[in-house]
N, C-alpha and C. Protein backbone atom coordinates (compact mmCIF):
# COMPACT_ATOMS: atom_id res chain seq x y z
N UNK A 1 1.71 13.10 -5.16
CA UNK A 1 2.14 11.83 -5.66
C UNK A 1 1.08 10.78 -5.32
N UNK A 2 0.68 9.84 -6.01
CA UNK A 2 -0.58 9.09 -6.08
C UNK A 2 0.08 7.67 -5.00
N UNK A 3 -1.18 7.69 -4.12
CA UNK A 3 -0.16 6.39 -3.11
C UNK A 3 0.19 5.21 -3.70
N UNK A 4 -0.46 5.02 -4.71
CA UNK A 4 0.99 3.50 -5.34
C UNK A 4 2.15 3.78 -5.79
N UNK A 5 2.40 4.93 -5.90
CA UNK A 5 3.62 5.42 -6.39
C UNK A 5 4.38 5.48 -5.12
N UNK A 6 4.09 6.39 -4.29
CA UNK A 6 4.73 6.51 -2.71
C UNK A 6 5.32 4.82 -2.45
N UNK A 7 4.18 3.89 -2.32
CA UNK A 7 4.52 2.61 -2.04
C UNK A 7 5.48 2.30 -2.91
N UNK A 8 5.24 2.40 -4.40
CA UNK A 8 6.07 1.37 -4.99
C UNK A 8 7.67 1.70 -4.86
N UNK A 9 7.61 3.19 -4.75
CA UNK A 9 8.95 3.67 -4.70
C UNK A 9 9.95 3.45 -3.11
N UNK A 10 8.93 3.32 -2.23
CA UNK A 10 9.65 2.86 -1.04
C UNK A 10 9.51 1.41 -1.00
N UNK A 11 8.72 0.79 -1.55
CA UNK A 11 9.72 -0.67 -1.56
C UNK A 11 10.50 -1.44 -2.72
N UNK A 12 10.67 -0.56 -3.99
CA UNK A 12 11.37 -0.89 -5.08
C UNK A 12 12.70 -0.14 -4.35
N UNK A 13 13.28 0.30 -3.67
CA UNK A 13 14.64 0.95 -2.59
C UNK A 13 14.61 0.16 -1.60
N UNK A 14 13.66 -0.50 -1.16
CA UNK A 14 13.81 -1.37 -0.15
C UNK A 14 14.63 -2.93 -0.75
N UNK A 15 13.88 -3.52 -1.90
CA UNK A 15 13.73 -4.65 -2.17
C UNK A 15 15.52 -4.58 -2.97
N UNK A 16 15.70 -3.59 -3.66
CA UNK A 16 16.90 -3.20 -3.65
C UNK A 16 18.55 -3.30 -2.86
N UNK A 17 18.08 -2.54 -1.60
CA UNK A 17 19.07 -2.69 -0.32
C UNK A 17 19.03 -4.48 -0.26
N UNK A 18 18.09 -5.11 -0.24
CA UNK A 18 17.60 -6.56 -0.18
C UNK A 18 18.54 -7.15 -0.84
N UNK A 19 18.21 -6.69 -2.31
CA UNK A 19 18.80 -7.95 -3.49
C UNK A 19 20.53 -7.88 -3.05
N UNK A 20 21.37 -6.62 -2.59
CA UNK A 20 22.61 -6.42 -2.78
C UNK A 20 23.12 -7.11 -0.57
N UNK A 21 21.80 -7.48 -0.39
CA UNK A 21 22.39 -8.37 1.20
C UNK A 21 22.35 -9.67 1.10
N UNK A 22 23.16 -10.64 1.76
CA UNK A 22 22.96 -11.94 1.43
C UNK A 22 22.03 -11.95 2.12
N UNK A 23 22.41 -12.37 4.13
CA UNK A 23 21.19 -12.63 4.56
C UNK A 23 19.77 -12.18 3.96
N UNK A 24 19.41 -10.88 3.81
CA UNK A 24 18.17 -10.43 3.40
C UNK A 24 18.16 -11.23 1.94
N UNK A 25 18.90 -11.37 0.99
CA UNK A 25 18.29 -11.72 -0.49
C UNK A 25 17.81 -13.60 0.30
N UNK A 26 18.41 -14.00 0.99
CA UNK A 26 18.22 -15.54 1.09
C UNK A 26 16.46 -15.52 2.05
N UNK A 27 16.58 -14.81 2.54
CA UNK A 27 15.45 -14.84 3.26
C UNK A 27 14.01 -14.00 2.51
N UNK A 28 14.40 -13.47 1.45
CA UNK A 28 13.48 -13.01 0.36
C UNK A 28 12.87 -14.72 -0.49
N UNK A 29 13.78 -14.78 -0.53
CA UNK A 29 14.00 -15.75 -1.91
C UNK A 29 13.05 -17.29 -1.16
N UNK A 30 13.38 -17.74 0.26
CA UNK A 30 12.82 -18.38 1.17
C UNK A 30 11.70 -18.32 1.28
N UNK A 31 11.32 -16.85 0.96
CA UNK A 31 10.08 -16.35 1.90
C UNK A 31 8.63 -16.85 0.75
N UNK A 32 9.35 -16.37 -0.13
CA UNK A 32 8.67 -16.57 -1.87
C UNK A 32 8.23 -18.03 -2.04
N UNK A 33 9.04 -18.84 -1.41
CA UNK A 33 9.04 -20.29 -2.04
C UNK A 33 8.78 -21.08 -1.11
N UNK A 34 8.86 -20.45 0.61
CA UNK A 34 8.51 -21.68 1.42
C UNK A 34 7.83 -21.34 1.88
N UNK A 35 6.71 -22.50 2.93
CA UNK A 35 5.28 -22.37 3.85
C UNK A 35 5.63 -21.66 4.70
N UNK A 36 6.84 -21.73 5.17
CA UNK A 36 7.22 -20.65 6.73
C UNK A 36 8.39 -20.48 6.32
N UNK A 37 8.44 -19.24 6.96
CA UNK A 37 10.00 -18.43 6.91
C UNK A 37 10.75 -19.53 8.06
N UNK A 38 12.44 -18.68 7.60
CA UNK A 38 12.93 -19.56 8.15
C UNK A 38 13.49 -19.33 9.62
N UNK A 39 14.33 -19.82 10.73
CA UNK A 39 14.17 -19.38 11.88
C UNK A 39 15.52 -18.09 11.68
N UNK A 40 15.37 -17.49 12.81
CA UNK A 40 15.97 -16.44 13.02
C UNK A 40 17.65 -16.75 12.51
N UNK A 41 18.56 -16.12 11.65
CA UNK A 41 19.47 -16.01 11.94
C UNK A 41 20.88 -15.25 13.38
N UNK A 42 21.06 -16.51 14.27
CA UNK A 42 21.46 -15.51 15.35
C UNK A 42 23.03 -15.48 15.30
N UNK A 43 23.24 -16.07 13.91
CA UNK A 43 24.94 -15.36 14.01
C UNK A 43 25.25 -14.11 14.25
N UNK A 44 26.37 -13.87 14.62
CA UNK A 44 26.82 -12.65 14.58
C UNK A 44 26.85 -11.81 13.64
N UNK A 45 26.19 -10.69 13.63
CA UNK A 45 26.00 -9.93 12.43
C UNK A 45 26.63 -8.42 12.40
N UNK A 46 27.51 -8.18 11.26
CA UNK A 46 28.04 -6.58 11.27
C UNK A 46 27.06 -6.14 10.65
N UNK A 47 26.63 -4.88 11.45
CA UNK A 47 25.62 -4.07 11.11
C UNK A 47 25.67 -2.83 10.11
N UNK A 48 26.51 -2.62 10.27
CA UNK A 48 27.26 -1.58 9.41
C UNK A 48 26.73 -2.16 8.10
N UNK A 49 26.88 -3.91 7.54
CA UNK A 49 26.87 -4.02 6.26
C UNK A 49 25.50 -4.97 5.84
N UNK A 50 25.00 -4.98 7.02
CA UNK A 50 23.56 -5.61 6.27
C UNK A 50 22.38 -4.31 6.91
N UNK A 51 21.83 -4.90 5.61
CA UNK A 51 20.50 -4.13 5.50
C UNK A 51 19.50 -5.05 6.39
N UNK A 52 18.29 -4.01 6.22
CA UNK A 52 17.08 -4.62 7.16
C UNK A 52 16.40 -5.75 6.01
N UNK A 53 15.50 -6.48 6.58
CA UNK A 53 14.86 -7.45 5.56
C UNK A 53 13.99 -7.05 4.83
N UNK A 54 13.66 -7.29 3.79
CA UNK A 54 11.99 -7.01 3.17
C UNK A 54 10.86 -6.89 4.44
N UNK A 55 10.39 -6.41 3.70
CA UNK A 55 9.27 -6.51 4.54
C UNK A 55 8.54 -7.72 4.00
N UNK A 56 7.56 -8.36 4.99
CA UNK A 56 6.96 -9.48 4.68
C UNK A 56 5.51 -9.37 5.25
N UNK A 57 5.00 -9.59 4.91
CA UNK A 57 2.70 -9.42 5.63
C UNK A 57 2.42 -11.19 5.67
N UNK A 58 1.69 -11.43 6.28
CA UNK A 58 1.73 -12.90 6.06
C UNK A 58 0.33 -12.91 5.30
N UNK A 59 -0.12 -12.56 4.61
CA UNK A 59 -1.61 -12.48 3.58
C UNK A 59 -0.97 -12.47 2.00
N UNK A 60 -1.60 -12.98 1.16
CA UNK A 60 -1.72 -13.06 -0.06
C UNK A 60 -2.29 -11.59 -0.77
N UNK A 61 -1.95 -11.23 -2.02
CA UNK A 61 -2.59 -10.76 -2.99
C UNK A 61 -3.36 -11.28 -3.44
N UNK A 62 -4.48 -11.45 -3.18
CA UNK A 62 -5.95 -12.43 -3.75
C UNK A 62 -6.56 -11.40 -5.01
N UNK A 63 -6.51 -9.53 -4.96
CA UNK A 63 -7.39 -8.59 -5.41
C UNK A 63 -7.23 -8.66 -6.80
N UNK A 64 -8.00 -8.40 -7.72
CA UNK A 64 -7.89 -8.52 -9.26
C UNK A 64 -7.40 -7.39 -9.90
N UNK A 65 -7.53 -7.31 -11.15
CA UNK A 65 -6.69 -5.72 -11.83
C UNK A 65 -7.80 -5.03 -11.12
N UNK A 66 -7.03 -3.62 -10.94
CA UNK A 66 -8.03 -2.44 -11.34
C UNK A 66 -7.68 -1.92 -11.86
N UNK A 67 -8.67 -0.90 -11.84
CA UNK A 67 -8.59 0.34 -13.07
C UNK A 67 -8.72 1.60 -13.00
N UNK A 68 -7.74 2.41 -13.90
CA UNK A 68 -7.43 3.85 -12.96
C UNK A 68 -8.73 4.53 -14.09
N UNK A 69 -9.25 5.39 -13.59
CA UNK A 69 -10.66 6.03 -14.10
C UNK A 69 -10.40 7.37 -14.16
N UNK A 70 -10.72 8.44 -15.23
CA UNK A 70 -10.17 9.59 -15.23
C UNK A 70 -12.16 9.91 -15.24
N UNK A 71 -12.17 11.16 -14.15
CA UNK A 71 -13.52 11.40 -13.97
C UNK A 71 -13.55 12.85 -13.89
N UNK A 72 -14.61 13.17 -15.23
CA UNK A 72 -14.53 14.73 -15.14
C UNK A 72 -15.47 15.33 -14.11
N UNK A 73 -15.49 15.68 -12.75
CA UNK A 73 -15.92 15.79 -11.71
C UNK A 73 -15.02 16.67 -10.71
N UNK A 74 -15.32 17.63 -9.54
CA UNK A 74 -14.30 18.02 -8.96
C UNK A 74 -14.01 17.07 -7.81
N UNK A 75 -12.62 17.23 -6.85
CA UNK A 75 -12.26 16.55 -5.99
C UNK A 75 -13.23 16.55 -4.76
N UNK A 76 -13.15 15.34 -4.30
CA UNK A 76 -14.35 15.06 -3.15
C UNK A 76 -13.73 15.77 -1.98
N UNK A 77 -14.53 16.35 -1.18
CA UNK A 77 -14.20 16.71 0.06
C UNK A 77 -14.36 14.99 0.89
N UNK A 78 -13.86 14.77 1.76
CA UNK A 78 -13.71 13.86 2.44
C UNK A 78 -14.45 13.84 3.26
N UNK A 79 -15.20 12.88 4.24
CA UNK A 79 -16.16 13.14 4.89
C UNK A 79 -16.19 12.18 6.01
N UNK A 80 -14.83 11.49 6.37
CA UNK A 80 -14.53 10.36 7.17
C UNK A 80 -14.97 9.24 7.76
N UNK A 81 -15.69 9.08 8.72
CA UNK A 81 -16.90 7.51 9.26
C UNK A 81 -15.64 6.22 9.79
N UNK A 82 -16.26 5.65 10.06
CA UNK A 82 -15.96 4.49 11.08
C UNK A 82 -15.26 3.11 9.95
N UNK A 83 -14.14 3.20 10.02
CA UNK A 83 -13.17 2.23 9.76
C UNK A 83 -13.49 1.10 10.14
N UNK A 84 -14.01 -0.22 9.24
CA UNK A 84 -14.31 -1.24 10.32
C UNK A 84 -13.05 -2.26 9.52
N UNK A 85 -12.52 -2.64 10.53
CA UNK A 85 -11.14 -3.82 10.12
C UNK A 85 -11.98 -5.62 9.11
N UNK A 86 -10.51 -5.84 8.49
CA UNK A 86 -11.12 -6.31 7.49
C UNK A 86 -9.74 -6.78 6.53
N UNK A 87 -10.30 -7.25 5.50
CA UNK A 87 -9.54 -7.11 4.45
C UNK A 87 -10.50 -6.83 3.18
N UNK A 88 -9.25 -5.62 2.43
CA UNK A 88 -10.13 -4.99 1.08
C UNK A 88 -9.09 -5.22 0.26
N UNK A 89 -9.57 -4.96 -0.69
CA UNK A 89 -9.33 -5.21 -2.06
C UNK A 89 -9.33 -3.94 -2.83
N UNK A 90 -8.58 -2.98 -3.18
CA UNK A 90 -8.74 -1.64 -4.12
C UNK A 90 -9.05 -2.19 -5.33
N UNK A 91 -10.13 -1.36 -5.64
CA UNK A 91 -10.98 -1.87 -6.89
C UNK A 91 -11.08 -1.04 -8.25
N UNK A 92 -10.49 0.35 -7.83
CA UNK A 92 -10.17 0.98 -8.64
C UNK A 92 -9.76 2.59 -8.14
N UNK A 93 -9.35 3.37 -9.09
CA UNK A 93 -8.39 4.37 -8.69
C UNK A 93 -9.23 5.42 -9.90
N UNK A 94 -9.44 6.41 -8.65
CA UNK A 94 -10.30 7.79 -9.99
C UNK A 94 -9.30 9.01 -9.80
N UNK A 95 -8.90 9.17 -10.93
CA UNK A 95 -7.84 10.40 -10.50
C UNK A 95 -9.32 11.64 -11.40
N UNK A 96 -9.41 12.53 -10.38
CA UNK A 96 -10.31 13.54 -10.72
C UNK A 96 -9.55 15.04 -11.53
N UNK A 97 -10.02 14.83 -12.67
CA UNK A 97 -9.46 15.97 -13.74
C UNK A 97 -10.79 17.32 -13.64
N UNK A 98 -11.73 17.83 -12.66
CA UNK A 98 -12.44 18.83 -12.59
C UNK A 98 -13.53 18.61 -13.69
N UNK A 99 -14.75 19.23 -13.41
CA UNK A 99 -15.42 19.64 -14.27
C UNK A 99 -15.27 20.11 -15.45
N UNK A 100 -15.46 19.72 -16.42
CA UNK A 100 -15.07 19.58 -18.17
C UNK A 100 -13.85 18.96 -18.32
N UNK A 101 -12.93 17.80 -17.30
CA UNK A 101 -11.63 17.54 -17.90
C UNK A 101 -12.23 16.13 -18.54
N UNK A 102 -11.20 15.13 -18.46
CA UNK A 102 -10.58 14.56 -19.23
C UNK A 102 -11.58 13.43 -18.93
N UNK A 103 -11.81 12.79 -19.80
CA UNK A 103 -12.39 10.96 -18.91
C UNK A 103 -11.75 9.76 -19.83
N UNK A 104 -12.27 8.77 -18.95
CA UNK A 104 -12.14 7.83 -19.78
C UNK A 104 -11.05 6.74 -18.73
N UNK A 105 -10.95 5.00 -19.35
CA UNK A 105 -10.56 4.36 -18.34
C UNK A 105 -9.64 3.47 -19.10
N UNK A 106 -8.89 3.13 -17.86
CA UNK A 106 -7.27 2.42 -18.34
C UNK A 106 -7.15 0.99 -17.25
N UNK A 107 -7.47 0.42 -18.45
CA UNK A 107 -7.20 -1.33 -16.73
C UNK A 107 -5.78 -0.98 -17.03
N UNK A 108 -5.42 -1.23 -14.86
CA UNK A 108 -4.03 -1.30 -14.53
C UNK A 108 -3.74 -2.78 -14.49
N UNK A 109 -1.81 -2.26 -14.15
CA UNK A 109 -1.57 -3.38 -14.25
C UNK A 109 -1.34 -3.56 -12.39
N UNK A 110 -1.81 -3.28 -11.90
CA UNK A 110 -1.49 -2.87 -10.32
C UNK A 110 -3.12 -4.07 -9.80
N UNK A 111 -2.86 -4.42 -8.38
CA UNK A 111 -3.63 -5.16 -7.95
C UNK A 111 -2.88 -5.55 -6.40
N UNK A 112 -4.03 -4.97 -5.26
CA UNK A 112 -3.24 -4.70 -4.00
C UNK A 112 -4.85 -5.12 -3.19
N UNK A 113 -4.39 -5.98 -2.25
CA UNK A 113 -4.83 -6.48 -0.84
C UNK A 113 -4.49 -5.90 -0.11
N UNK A 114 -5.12 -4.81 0.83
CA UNK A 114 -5.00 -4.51 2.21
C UNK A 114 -5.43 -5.29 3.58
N UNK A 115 -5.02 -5.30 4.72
CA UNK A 115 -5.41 -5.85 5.89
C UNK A 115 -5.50 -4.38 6.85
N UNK A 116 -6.45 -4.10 7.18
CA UNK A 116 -7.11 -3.30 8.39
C UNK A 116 -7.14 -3.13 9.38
N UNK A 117 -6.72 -3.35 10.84
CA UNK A 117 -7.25 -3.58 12.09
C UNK A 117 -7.52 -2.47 12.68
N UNK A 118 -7.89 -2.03 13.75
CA UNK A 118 -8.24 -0.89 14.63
C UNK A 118 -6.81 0.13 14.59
N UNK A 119 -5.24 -0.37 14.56
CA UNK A 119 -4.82 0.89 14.35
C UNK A 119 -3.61 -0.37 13.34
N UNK A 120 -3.80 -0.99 12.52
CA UNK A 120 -2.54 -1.19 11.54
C UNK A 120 -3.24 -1.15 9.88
N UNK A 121 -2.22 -1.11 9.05
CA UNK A 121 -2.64 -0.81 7.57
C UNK A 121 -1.44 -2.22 7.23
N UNK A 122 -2.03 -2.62 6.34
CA UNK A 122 -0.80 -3.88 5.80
C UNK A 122 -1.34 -4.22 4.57
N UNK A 123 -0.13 -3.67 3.48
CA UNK A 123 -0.68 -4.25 2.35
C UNK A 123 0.23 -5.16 1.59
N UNK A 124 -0.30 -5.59 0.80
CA UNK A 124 0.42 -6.92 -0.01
C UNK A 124 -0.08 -6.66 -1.48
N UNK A 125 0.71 -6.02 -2.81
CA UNK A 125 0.26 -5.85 -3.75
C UNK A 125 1.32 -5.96 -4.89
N UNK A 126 0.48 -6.00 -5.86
CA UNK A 126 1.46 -6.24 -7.64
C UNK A 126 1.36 -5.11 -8.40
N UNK A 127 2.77 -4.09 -8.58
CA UNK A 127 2.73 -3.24 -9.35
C UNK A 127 3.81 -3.27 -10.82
N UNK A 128 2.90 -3.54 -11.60
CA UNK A 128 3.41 -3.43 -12.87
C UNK A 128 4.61 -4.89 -12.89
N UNK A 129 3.85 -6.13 -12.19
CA UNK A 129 4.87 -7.36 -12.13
C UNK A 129 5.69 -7.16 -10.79
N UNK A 130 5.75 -6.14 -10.30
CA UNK A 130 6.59 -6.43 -8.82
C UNK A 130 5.72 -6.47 -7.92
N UNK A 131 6.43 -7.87 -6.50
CA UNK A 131 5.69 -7.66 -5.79
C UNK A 131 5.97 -6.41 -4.48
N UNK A 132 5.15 -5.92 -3.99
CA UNK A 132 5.35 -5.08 -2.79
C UNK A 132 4.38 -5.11 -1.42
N UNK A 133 5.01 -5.02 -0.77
CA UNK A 133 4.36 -5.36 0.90
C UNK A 133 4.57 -4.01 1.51
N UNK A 134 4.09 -3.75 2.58
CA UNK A 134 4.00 -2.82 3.12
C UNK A 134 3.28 -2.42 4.50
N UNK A 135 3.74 -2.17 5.83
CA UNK A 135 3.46 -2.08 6.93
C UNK A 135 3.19 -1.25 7.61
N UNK A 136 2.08 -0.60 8.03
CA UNK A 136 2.12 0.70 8.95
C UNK A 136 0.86 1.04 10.28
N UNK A 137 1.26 1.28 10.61
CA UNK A 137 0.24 2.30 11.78
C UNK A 137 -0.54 3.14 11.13
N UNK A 138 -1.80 3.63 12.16
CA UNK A 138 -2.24 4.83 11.71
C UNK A 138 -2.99 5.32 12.75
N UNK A 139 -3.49 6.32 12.42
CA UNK A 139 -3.83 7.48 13.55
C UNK A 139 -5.10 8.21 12.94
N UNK A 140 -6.13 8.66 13.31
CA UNK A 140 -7.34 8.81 12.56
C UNK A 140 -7.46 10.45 13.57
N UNK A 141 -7.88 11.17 12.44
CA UNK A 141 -8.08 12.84 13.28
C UNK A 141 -8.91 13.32 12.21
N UNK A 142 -10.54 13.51 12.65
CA UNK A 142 -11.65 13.99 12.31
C UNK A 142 -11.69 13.15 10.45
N UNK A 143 -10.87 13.76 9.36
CA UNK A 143 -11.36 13.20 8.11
C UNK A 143 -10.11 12.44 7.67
N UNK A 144 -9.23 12.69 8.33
CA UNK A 144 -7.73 12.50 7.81
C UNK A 144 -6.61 11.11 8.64
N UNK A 145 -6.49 10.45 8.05
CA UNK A 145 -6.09 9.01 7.77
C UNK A 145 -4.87 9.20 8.01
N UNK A 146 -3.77 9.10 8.76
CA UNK A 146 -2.35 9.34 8.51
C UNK A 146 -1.89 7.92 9.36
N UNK A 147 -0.76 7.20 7.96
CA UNK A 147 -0.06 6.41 8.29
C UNK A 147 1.09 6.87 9.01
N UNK A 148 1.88 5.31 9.63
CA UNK A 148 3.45 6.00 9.95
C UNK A 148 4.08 4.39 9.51
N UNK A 149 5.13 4.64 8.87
CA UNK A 149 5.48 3.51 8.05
C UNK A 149 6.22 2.23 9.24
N UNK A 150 6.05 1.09 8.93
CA UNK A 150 6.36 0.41 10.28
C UNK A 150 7.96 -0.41 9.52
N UNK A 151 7.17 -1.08 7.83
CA UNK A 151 8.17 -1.31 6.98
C UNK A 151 7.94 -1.28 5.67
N UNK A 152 8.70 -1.63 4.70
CA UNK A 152 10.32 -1.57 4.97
C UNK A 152 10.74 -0.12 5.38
N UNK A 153 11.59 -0.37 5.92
CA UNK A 153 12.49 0.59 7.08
C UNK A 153 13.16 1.99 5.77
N UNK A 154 13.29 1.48 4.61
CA UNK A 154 13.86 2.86 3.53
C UNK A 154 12.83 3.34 2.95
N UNK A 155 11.50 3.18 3.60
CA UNK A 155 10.37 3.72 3.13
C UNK A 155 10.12 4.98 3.26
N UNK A 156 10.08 6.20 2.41
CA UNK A 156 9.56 7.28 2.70
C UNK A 156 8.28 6.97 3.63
N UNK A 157 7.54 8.23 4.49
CA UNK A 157 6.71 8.07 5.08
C UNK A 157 6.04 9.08 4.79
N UNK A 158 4.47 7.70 4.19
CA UNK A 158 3.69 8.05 3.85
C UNK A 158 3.01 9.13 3.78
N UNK A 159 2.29 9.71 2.96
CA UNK A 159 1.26 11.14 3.25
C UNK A 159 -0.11 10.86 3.90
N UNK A 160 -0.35 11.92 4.87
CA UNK A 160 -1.81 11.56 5.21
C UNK A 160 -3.15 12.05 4.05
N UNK A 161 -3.84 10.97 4.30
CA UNK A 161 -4.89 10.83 3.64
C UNK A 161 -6.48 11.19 3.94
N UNK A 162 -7.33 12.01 3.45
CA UNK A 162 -8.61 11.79 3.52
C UNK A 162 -9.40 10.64 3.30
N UNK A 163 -10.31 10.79 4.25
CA UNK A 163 -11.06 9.05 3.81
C UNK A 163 -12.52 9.38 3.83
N UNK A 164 -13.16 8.77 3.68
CA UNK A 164 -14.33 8.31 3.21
C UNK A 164 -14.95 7.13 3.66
N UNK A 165 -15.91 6.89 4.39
CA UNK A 165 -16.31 5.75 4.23
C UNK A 165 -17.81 5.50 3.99
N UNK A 166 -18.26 4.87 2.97
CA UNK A 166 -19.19 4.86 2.02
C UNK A 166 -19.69 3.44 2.08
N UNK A 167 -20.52 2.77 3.02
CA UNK A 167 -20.87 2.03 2.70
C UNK A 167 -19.86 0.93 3.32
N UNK A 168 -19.39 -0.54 2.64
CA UNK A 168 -18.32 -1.76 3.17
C UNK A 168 -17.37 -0.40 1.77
N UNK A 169 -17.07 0.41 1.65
CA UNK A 169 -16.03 1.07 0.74
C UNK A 169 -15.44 1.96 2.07
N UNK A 170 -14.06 1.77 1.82
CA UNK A 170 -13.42 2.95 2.06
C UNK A 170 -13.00 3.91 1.07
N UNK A 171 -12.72 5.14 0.46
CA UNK A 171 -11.85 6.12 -0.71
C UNK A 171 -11.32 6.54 0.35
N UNK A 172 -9.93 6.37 -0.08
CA UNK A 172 -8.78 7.40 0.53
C UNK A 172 -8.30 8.03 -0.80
N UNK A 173 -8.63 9.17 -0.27
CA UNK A 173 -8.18 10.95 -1.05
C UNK A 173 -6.69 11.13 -0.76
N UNK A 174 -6.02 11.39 -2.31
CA UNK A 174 -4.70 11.93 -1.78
C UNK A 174 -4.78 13.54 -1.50
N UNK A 175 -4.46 13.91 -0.71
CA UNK A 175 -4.82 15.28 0.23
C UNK A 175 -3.27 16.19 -0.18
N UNK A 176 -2.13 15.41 -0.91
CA UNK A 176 -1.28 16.38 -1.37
C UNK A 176 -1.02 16.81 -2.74
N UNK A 177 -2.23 17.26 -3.11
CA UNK A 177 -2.29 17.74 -4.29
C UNK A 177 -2.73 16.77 -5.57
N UNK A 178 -2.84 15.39 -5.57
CA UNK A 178 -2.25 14.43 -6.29
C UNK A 178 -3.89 14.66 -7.05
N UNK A 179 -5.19 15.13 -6.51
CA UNK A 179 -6.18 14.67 -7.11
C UNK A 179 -6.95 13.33 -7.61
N UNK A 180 -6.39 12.29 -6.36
CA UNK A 180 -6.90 11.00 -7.00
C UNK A 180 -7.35 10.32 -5.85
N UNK A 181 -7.92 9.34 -5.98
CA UNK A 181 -8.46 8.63 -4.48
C UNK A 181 -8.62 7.10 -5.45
N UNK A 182 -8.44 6.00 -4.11
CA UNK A 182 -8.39 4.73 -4.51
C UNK A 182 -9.55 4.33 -3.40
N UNK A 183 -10.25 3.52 -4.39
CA UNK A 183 -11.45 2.90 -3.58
C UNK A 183 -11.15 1.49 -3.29
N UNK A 184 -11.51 1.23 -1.64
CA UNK A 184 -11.29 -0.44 -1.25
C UNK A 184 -12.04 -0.64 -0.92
N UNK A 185 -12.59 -2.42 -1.27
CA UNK A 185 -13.69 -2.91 -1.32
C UNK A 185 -13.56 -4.11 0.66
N UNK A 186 -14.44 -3.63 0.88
CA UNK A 186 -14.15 -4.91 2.40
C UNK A 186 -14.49 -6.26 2.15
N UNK A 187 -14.17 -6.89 1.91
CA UNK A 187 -13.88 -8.69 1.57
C UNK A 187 -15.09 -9.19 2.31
N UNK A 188 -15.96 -9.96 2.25
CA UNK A 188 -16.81 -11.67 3.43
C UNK A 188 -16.03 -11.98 3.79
């Protein structure tokens, strides 16, 4: 499964549980429209019937369309390197169809800001008009990238990834079969 899909599907179930909570829909809706969230609600709360909140990143989607690229080429072996924290911008997405497949390119309608640090992943992105956020850890072992989801909390958790680092580019390889890798650009 291609990781915007993973994402979009764990926070289109998230944002969901959201819309059907008050607290959480009011504090969505807040979050969208005001400079700062608002302070903690410390009423008493049955837990049983509220959900957890959206998730929220405090960074913008600044990144422009990209574009998913069909490249007749085989899949990259991964070859890992030094993660330097940051913020990127995915600039485009090559799903690899092998030697003699398919080519040719499709601007998306997808456009996602990541934030980096030494061990967090945080992204903030637009898929197909929705927005989605997304929070996690990660853990780095020889080529392979593996998140652990921090939020939203109904998030499947994530697949680990091959990476690459090429330059201010990272490619993370989907490593479960998916044949595609998304390239992020590291921001000034």
């Amino acid at each position: 499964m291609r990781p915007h899909t993973v994402l979009a599907a764990a926070v289109t179930q998230s944002q969901a549980d959201c819309a059907n909570d008050v607290d959480c829909k009011g504090l969505a809706l807040c979050s969208s429209s005001c400079s700062n969230n608002p302070p903690v609600d410390a009423s008493v709360s049955d837990s049983s019937t509220d959900t957890a909140p959206a998730c929220v990143v405090a960074f913008t989607d600044t990144a422009p369309l990209y574009t998913i690229t069909k490249v007749a080429e085989a899949f990259p072996t991964p070859v890992g390197g030094t993660i330097v924290p940051g913020t990127y911008w995915v600039t485009q997405e090559l799903d690899y169809t092998g030697v003699n497949g398919a080519t040719g390119t499709t601007v998306g309608t997808y456009s996602e800001t990541a934030e980096i640090t030494a061990n967090e992943w945080n992204i903030n992105a637009t898929a197909s008009g929705m927005h989605l956020a997304f929070k996690a850890t990660y853990t780095i072992a020889g080529t392979t990238f593996t998140p652990a989801t921090v939020c939203p909390a109904s998030a499947n958790p994530p697949s680990a990834l091959g990476y690459s680092v090429i330059g201010n580019e990272i490619h993370f390889l989907d490593m479960g079969g998916g044949m595609s890798a998304r390239v992020l650009v590291r921001q000034p």
